[in-house]
Protein backbone atom coordinates (compact mmCIF):
# COMPACT_ATOMS: atom_id res chain seq x y z
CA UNK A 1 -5.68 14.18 -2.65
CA UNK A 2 -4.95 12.01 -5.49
CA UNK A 3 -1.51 12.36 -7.20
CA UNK A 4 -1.24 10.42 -10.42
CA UNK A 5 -4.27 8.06 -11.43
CA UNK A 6 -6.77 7.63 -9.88
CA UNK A 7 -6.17 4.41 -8.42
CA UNK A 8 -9.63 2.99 -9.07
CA UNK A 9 -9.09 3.41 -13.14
CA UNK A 10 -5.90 1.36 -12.87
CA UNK A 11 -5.83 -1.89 -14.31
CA UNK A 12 -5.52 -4.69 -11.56
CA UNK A 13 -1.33 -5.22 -12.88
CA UNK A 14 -0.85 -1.09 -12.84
CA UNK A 15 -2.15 -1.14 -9.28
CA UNK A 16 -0.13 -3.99 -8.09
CA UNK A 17 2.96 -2.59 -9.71
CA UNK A 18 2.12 0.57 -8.15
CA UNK A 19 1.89 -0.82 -4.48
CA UNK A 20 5.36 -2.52 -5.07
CA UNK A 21 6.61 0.76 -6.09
CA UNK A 22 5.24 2.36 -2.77
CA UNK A 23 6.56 -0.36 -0.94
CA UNK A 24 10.11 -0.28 -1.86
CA UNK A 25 10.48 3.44 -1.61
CA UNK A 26 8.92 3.83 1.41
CA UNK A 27 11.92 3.63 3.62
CA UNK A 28 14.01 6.02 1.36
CA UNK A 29 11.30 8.62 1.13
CA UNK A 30 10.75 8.58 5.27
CA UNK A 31 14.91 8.77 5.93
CA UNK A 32 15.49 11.48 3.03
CA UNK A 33 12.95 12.68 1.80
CA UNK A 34 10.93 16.19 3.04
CA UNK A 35 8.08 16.57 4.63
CA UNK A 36 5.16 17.36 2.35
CA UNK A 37 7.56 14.23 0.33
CA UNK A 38 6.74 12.13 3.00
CA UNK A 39 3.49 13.08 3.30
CA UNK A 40 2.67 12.95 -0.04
CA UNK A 41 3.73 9.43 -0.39
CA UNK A 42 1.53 8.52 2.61
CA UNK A 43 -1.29 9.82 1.22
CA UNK A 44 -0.65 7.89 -2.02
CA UNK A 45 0.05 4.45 -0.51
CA UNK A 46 -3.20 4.96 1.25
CA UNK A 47 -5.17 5.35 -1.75
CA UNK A 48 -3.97 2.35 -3.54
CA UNK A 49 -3.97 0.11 -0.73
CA UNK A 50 -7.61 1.05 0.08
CA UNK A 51 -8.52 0.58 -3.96
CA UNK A 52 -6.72 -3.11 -3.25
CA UNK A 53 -8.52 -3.59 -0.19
CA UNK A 54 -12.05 -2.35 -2.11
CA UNK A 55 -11.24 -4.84 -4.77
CA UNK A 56 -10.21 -8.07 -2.48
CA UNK A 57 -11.99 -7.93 0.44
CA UNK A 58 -11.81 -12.01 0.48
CA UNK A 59 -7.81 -11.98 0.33
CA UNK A 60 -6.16 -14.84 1.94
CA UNK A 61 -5.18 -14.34 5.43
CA UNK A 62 -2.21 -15.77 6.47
CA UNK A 63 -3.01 -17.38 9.84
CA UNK A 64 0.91 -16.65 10.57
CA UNK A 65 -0.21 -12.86 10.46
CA UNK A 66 -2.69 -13.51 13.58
CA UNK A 67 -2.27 -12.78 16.69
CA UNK A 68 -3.47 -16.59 17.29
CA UNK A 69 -0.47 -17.77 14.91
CA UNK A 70 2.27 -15.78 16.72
CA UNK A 71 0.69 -17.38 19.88
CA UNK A 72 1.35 -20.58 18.23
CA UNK A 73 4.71 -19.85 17.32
């Protein structure tokens, strides 16, 4: 269910703005927005966030983000 572009013909700066769109509405959207809203936005997040994950599967890891690094902590 694609809503908008598809997120593998965005440029790599259109899909990054994109995910920081997602990301700051996200908590609006799940306090007030409706269902199928809600759902819809899910959906969409998914989709570019796999595209970014398709496109950098070598990202940099923060060891921080580990369970290993909270150990640390």
């Amino acid at each position: 269910m694609t809503m908008g572009i598809n997120p593998e013909d965005l440029a790599e700066d259109d899909l990054l703005r994109e995910l920081r769109h997602m990301h700051k509405t996200r908590t609006d959207t799940l306090m007030h927005g409706s269902d199928d809203a809600l759902a819809n936005h899910t959906a969409r997040t998914r989709e570019l966030e796999g595209e970014y994950l398709r496109r950098h599967p070598e990202r940099d890891i923060d060891p921080e983000r580990l369970r290993e690094g909270a150990r640390q902590r």
